[in-house]
PDB file of N, CA and C in Angstrom:
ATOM      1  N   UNK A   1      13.132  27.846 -18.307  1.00  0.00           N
ATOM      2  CA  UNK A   1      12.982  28.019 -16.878  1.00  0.00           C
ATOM      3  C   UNK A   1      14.009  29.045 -16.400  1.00  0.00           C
ATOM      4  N   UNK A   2      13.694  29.752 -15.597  1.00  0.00           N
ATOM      5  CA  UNK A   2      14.270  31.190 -15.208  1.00  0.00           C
ATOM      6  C   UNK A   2      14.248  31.046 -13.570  1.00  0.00           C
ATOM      7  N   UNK A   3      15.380  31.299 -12.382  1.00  0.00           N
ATOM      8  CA  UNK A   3      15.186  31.691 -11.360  1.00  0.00           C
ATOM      9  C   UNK A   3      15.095  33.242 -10.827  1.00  0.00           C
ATOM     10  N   UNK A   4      14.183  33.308 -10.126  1.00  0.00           N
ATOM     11  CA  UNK A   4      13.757  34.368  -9.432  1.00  0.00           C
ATOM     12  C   UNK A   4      14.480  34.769  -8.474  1.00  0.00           C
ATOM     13  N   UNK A   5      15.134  35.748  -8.122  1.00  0.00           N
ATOM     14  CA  UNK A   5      15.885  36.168  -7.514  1.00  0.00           C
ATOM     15  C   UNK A   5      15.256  37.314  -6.207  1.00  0.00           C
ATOM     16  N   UNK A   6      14.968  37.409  -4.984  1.00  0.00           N
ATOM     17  CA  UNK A   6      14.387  38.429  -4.651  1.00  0.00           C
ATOM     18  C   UNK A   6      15.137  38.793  -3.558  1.00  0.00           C
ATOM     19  N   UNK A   7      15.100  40.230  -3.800  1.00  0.00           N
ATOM     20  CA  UNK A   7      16.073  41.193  -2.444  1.00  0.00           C
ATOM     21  C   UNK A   7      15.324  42.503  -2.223  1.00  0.00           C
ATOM     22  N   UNK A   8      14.588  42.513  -0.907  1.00  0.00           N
ATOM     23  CA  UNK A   8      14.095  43.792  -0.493  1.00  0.00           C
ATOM     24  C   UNK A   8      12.706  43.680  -1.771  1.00  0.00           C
ATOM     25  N   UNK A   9      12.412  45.086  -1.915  1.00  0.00           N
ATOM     26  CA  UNK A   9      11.549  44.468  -2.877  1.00  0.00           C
ATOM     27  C   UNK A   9      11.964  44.419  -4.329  1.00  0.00           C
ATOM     28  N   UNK A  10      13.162  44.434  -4.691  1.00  0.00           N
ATOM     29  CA  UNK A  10      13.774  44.157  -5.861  1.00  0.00           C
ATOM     30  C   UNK A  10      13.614  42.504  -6.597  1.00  0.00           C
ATOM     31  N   UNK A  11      12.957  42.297  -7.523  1.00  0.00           N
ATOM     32  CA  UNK A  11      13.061  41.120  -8.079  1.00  0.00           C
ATOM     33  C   UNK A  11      14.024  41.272 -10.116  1.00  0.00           C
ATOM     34  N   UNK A  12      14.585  40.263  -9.453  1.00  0.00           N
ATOM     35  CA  UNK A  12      15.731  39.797 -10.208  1.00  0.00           C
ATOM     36  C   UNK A  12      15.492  38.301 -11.159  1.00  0.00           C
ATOM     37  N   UNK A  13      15.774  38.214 -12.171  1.00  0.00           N
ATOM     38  CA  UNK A  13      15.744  36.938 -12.993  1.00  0.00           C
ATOM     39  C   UNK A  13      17.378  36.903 -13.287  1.00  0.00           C
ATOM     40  N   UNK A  14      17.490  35.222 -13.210  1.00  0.00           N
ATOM     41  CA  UNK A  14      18.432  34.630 -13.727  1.00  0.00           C
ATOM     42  C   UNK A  14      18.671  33.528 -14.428  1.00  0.00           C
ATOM     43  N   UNK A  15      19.370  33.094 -15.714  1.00  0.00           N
ATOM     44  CA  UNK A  15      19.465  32.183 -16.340  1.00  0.00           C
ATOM     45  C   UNK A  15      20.349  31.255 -15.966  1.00  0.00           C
ATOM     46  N   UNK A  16      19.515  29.806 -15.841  1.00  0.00           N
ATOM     47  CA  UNK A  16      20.523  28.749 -15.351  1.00  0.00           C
ATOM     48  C   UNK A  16      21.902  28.808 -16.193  1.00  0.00           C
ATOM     49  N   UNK A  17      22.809  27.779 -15.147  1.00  0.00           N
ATOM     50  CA  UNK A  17      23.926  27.027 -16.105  1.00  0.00           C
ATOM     51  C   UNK A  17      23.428  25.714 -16.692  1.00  0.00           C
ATOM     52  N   UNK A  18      24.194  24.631 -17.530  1.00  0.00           N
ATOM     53  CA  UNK A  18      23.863  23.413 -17.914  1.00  0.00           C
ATOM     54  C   UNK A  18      25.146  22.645 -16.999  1.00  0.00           C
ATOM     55  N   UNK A  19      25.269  22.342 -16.093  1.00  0.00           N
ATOM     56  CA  UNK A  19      25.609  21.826 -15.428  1.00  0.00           C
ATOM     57  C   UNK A  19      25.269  20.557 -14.328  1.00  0.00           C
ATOM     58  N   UNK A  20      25.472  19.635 -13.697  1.00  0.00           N
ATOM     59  CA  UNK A  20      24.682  18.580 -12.836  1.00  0.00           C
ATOM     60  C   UNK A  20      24.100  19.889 -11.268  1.00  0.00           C
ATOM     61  N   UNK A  21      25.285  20.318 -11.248  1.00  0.00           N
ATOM     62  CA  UNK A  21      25.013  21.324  -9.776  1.00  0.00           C
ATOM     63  C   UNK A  21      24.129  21.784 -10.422  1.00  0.00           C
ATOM     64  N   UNK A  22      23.619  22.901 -10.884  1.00  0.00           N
ATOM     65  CA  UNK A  22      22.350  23.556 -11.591  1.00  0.00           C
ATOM     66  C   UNK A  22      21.591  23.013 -11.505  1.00  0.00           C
ATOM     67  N   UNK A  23      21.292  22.240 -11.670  1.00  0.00           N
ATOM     68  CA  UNK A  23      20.158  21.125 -12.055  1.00  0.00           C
ATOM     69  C   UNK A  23      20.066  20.479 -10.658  1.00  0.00           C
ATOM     70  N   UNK A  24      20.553  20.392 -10.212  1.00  0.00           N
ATOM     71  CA  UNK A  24      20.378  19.938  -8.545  1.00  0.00           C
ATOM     72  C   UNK A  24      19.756  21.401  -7.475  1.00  0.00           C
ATOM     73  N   UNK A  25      20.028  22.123  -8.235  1.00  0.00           N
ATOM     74  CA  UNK A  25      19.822  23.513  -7.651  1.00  0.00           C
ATOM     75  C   UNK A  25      18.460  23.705  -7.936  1.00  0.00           C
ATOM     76  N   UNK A  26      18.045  23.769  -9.261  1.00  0.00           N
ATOM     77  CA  UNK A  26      16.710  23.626  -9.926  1.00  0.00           C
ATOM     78  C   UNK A  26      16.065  22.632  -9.523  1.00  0.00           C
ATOM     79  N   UNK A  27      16.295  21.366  -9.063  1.00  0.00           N
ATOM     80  CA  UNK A  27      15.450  20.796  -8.380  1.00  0.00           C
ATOM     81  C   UNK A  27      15.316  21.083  -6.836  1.00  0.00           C
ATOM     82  N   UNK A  28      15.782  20.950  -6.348  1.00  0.00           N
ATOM     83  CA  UNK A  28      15.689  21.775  -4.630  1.00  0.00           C
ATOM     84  C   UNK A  28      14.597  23.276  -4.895  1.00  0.00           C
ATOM     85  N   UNK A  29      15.023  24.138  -5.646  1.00  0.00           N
ATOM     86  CA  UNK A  29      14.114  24.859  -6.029  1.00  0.00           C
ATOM     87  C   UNK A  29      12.675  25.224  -6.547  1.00  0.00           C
ATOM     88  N   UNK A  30      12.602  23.258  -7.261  1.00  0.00           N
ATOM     89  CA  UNK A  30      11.279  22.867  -7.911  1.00  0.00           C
ATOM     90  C   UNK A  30      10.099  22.067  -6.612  1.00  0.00           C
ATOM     91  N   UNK A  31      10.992  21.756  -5.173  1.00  0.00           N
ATOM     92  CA  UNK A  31      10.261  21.348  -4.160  1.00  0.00           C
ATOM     93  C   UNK A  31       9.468  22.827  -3.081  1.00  0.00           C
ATOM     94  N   UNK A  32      10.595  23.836  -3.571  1.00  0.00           N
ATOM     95  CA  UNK A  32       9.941  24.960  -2.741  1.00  0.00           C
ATOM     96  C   UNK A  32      11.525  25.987  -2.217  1.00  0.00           C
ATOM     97  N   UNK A  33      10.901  27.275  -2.497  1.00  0.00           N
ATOM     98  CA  UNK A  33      11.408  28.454  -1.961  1.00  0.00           C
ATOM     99  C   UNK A  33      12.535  28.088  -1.398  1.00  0.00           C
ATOM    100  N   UNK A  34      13.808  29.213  -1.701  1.00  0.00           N
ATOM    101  CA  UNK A  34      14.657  29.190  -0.728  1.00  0.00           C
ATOM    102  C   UNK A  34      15.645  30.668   0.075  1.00  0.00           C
ATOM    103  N   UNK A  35      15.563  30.655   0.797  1.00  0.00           N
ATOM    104  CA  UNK A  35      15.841  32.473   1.663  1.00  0.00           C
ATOM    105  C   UNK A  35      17.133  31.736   2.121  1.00  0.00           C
ATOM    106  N   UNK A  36      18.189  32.781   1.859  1.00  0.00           N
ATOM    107  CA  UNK A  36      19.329  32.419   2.309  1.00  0.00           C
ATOM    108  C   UNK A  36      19.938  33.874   2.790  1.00  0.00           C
ATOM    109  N   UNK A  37      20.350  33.910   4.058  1.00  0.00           N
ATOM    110  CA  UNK A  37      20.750  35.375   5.034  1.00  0.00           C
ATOM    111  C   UNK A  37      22.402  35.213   4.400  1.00  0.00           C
ATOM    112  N   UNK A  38      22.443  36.181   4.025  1.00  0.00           N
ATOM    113  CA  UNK A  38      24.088  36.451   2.936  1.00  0.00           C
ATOM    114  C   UNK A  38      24.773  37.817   3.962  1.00  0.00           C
ATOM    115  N   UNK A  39      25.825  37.414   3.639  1.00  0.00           N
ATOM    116  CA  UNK A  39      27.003  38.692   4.051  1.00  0.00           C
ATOM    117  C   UNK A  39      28.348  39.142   3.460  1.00  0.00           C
ATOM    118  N   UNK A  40      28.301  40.392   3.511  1.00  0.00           N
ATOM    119  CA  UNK A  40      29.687  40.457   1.837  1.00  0.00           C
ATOM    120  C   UNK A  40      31.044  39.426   2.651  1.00  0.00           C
ATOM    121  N   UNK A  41      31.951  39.284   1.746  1.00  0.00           N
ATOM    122  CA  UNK A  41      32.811  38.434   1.971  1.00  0.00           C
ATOM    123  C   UNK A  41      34.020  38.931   0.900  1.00  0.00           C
ATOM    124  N   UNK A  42      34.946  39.320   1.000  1.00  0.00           N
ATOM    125  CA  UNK A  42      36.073  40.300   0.551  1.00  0.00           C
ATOM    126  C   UNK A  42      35.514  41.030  -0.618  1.00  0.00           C
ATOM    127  N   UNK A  43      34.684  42.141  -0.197  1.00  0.00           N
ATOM    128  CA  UNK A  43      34.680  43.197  -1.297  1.00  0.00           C
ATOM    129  C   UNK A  43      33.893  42.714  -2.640  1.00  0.00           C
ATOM    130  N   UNK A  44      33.244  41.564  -2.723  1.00  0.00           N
ATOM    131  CA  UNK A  44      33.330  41.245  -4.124  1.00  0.00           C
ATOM    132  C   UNK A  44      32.073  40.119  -4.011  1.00  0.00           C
ATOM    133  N   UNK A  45      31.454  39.872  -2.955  1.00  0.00           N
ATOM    134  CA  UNK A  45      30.462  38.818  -3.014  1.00  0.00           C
ATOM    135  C   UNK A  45      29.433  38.894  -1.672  1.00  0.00           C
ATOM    136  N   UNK A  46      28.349  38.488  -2.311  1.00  0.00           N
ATOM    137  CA  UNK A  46      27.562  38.239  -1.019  1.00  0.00           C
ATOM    138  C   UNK A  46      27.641  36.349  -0.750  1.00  0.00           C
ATOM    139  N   UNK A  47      27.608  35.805   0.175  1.00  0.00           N
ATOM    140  CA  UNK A  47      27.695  34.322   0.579  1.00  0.00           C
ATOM    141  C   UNK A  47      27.122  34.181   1.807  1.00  0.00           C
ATOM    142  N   UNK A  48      26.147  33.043   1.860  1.00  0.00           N
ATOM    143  CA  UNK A  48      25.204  32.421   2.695  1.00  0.00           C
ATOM    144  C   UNK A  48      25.374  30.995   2.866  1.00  0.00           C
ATOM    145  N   UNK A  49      24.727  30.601   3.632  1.00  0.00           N
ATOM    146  CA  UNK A  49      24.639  28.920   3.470  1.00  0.00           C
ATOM    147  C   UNK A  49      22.969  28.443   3.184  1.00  0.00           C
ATOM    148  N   UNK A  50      23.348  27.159   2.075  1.00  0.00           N
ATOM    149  CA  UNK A  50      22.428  26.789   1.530  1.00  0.00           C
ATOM    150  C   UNK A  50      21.200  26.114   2.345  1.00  0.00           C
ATOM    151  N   UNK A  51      22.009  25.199   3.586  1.00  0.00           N
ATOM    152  CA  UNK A  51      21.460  24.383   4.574  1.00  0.00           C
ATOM    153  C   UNK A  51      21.632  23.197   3.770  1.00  0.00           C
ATOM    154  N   UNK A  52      21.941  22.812   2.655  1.00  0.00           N
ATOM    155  CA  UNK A  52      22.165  21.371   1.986  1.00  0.00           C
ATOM    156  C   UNK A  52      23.221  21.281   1.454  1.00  0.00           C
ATOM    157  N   UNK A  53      23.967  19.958   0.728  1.00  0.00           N
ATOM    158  CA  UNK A  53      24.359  20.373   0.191  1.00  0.00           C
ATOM    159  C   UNK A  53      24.482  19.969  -1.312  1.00  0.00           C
ATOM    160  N   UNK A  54      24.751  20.255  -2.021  1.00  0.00           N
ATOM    161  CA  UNK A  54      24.641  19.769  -3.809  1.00  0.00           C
ATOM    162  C   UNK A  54      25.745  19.106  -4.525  1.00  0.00           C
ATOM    163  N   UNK A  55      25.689  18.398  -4.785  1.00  0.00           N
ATOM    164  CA  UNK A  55      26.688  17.807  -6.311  1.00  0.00           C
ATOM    165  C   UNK A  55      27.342  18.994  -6.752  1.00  0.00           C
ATOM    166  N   UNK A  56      28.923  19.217  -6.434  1.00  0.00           N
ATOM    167  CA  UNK A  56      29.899  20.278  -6.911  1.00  0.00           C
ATOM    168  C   UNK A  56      30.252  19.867  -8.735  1.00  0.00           C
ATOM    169  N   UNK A  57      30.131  20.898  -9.211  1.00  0.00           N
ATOM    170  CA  UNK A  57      31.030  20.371 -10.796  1.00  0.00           C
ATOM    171  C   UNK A  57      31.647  21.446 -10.738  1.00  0.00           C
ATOM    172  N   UNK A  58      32.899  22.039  -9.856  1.00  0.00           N
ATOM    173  CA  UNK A  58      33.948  22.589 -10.068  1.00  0.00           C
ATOM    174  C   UNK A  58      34.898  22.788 -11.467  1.00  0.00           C
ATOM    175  N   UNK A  59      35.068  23.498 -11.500  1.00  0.00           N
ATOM    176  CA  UNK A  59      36.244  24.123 -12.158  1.00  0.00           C
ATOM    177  C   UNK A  59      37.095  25.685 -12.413  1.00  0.00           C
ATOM    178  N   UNK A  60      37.835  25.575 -12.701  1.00  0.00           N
ATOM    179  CA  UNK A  60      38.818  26.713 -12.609  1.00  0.00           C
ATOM    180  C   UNK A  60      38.053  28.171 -13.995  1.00  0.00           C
ATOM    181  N   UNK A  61      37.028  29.121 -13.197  1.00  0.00           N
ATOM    182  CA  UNK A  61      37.006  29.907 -14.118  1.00  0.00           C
ATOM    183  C   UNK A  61      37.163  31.270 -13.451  1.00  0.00           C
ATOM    184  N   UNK A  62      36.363  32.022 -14.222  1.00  0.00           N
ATOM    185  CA  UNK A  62      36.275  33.467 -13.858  1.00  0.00           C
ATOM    186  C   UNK A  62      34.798  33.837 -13.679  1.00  0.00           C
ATOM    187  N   UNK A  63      34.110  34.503 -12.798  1.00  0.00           N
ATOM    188  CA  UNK A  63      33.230  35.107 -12.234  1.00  0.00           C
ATOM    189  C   UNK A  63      33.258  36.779 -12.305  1.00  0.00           C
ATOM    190  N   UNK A  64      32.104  37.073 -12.447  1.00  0.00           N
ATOM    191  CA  UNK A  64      31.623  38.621 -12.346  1.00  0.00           C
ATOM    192  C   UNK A  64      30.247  38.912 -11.583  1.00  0.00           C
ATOM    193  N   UNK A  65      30.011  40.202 -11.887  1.00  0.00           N
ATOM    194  CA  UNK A  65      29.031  40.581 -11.134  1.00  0.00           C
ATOM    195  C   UNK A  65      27.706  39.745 -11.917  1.00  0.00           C
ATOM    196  N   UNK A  66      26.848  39.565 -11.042  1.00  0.00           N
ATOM    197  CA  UNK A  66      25.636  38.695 -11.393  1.00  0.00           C
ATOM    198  C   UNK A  66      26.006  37.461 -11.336  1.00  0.00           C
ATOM    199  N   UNK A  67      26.952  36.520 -11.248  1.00  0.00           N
ATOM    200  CA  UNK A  67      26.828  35.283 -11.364  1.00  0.00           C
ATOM    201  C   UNK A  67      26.606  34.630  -9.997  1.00  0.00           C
ATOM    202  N   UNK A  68      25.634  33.573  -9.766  1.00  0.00           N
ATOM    203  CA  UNK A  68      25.407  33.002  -9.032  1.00  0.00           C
ATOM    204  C   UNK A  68      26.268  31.979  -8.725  1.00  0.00           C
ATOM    205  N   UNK A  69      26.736  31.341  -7.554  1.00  0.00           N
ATOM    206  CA  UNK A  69      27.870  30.566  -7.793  1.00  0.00           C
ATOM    207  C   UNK A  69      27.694  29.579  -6.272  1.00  0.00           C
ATOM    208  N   UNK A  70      28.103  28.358  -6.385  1.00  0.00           N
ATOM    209  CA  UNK A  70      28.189  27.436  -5.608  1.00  0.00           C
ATOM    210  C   UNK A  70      29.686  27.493  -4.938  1.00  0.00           C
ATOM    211  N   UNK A  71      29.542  27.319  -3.813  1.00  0.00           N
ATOM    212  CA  UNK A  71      30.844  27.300  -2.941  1.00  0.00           C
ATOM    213  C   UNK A  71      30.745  26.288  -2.008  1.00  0.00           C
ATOM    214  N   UNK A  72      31.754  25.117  -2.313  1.00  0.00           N
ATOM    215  CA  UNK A  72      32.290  24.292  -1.285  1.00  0.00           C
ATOM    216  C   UNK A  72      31.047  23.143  -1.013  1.00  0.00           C
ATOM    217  N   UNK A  73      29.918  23.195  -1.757  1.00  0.00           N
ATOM    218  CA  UNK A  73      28.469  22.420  -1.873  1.00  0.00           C
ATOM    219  C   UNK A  73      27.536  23.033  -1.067  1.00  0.00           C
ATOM    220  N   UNK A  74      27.902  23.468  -0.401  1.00  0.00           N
ATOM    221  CA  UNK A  74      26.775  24.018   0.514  1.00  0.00           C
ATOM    222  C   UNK A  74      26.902  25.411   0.792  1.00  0.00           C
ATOM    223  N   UNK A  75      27.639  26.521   0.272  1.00  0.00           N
ATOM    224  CA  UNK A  75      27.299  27.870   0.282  1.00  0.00           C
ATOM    225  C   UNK A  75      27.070  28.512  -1.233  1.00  0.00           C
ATOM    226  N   UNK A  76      26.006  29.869  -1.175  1.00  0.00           N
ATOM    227  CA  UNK A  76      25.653  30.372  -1.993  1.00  0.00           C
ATOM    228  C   UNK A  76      26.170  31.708  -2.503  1.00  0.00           C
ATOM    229  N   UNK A  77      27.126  31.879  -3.461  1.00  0.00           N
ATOM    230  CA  UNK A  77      27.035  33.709  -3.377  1.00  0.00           C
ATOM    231  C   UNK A  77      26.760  34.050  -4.945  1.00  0.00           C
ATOM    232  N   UNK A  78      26.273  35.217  -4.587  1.00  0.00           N
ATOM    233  CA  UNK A  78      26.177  35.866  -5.312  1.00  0.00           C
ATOM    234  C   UNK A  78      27.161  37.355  -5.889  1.00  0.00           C
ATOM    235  N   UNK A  79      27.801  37.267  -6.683  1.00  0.00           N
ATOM    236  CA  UNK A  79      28.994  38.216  -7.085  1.00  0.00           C
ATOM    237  C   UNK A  79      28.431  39.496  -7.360  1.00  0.00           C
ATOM    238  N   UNK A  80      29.311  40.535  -7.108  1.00  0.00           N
ATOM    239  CA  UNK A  80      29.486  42.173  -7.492  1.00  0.00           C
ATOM    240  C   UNK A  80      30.343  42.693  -7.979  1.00  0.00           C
ATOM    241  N   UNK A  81      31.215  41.583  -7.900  1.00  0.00           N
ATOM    242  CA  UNK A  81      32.861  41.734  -8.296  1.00  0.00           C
ATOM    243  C   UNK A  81      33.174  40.660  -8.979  1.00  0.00           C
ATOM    244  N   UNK A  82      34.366  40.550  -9.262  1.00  0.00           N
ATOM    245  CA  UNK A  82      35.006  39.231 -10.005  1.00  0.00           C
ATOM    246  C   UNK A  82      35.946  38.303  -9.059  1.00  0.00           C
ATOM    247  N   UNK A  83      36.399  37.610  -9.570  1.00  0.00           N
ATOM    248  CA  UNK A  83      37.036  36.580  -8.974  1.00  0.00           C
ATOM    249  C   UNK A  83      37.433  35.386  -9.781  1.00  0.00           C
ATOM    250  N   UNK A  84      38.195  34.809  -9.232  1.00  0.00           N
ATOM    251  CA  UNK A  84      38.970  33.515 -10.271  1.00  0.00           C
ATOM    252  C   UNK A  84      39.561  32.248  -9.362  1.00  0.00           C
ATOM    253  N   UNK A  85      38.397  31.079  -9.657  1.00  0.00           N
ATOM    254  CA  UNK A  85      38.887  29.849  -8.257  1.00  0.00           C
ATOM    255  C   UNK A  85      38.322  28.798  -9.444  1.00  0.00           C
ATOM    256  N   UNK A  86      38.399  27.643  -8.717  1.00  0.00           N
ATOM    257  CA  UNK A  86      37.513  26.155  -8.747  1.00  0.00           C
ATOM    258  C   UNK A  86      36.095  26.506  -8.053  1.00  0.00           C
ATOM    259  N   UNK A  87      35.367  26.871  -9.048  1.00  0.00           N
ATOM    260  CA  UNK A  87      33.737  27.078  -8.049  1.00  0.00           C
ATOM    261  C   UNK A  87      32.843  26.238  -9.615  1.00  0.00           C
ATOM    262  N   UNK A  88      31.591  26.712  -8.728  1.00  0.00           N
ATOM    263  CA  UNK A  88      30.717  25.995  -9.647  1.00  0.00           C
ATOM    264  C   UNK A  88      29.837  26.883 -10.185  1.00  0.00           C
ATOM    265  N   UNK A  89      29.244  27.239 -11.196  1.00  0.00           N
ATOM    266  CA  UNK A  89      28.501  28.582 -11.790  1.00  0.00           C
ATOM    267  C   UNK A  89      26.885  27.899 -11.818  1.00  0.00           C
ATOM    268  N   UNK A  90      25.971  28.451 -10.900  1.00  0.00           N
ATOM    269  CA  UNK A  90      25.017  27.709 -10.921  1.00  0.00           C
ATOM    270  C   UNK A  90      23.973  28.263 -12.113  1.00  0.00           C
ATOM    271  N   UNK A  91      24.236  29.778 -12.442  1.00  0.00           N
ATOM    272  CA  UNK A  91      23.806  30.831 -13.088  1.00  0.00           C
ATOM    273  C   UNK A  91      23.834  32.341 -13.215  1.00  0.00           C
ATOM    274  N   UNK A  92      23.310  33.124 -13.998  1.00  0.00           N
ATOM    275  CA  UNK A  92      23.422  34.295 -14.095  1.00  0.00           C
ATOM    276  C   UNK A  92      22.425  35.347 -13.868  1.00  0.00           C
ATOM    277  N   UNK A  93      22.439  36.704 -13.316  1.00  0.00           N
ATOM    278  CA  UNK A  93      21.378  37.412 -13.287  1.00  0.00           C
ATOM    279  C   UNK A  93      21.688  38.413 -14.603  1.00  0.00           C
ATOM    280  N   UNK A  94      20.373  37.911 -15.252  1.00  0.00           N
ATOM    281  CA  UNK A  94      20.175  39.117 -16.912  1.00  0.00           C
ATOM    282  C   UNK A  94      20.407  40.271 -16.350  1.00  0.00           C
ATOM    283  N   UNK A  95      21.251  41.178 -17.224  1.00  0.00           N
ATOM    284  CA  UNK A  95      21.287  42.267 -17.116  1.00  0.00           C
ATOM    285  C   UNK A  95      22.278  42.429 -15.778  1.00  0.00           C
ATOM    286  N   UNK A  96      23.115  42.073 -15.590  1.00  0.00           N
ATOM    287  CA  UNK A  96      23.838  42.271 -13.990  1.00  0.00           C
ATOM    288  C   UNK A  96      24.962  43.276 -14.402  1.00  0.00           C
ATOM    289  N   UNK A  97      25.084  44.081 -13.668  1.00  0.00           N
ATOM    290  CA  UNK A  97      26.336  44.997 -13.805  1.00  0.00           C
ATOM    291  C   UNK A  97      26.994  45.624 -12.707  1.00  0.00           C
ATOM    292  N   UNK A  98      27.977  45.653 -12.153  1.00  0.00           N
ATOM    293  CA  UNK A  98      28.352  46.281 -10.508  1.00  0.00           C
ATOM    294  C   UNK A  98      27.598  47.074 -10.001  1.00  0.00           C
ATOM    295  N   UNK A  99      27.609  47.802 -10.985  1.00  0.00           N
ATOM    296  CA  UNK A  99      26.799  49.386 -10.312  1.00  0.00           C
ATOM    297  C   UNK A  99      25.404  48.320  -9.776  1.00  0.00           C
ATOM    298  N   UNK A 100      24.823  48.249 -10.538  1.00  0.00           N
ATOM    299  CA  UNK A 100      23.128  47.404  -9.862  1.00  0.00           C
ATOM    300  C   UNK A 100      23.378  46.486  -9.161  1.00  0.00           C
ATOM    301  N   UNK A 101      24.171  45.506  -9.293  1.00  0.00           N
ATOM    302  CA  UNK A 101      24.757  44.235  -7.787  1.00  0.00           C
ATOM    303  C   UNK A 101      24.457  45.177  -6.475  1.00  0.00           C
ATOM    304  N   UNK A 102      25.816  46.388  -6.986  1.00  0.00           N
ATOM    305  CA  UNK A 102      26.058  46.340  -5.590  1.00  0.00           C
ATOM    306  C   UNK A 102      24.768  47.396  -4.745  1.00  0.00           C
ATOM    307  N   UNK A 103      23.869  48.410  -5.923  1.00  0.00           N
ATOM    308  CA  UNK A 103      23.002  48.990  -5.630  1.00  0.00           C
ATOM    309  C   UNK A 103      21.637  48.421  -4.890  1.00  0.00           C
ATOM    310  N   UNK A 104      21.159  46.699  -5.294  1.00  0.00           N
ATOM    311  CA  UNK A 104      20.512  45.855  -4.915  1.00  0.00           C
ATOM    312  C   UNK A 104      20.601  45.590  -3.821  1.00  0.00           C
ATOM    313  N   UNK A 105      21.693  45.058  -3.540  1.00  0.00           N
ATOM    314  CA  UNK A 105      22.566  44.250  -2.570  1.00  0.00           C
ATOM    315  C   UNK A 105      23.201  45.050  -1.436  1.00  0.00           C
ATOM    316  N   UNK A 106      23.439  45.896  -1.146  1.00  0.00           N
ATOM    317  CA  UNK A 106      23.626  47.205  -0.603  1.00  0.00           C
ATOM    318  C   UNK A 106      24.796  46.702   0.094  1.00  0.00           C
ATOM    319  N   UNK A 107      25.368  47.073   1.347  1.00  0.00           N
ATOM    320  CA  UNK A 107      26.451  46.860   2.381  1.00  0.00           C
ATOM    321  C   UNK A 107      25.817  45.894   3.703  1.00  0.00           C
ATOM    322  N   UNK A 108      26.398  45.507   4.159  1.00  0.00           N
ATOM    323  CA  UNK A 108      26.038  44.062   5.391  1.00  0.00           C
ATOM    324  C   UNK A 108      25.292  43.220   4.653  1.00  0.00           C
ATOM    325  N   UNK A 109      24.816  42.698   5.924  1.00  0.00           N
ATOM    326  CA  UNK A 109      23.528  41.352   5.802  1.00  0.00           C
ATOM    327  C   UNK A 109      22.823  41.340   4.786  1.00  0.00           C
ATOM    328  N   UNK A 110      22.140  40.599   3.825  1.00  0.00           N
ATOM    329  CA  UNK A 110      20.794  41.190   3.411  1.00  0.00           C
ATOM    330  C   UNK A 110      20.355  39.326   3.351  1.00  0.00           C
ATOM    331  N   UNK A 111      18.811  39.526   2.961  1.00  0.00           N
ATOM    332  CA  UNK A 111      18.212  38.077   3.076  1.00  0.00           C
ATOM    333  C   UNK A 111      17.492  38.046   1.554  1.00  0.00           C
ATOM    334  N   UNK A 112      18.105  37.233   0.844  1.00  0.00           N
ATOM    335  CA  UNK A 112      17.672  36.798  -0.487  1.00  0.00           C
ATOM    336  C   UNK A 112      16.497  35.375  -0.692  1.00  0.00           C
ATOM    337  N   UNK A 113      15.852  35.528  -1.316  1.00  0.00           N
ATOM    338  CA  UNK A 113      15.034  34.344  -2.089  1.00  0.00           C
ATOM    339  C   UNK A 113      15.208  33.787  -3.410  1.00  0.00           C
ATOM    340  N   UNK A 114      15.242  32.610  -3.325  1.00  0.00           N
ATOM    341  CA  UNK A 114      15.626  32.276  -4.707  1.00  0.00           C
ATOM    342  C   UNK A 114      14.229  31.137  -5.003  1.00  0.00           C
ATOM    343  N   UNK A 115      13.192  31.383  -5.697  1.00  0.00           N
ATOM    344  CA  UNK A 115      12.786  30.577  -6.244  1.00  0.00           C
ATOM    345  C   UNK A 115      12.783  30.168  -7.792  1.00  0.00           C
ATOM    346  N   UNK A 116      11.837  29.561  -8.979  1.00  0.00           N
ATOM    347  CA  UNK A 116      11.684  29.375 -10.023  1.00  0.00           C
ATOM    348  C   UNK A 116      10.347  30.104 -10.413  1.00  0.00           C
ATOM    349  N   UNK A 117      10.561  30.265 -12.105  1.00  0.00           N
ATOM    350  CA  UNK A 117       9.504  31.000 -12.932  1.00  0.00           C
ATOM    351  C   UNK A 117      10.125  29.897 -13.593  1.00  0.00           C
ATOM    352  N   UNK A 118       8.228  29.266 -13.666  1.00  0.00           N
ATOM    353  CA  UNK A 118       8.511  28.478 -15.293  1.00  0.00           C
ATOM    354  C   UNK A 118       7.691  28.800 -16.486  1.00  0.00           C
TER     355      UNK A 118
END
């Protein structure tokens, strides 16, 4: 199972984590579609709110561009940059690299979809 990632008309795949959050993510995802209005947030991420919120399995790692990531249970970002906290890695976009994050993802607002391909 693969999530679908969509921005503008750019579609994106990403590979889950094995995690409880993931899997809580993947199910919210398995009831129906989700559009989340994102905005960069220091140089290095786009972040939205989920409208719910999920089972955190925190821990202390490192993040890069493409990783999908849970914040605080109920916000979503998506990285262009790196970073290093207690977050939760919900998954990854194949093939992610700054240059294409941030080429996708452009500057301000943008409105993402996240559903499933099974």
């Amino acid at each position: 199972m693969q999530i679908q990632i969509t921005i503008g008309d750019t579609v994106l795949l990403a590979t889950p984590e094995s995690n409880p959050s993931a899997d809580a993510f993947l199910a919210l995802l398995q009831k129906q579609k989700l559009t989340v209005k994102m905005s960069d947030y220091a140089g290095m991420e786009k972040v939205g709110p989920l409208g719910t919120h999920l089972i955190r399995s925190d821990r202390p790692i490192r993040v890069g561009a493409g990783d999908v990531v849970l914040y605080q249970g109920n916000q979503i970002t998506i990285y262009y940059g790196t970073n290093e906290w207690n977050f939760t890695k919900l998954a990854h976009i194949d093939g992610a690299t700054k240059e294409k994050m941030l080429e996708v993802l452009g500057r301000g607002n943008v409105e993402v979809e996240f559903s499933l391909v099974l």
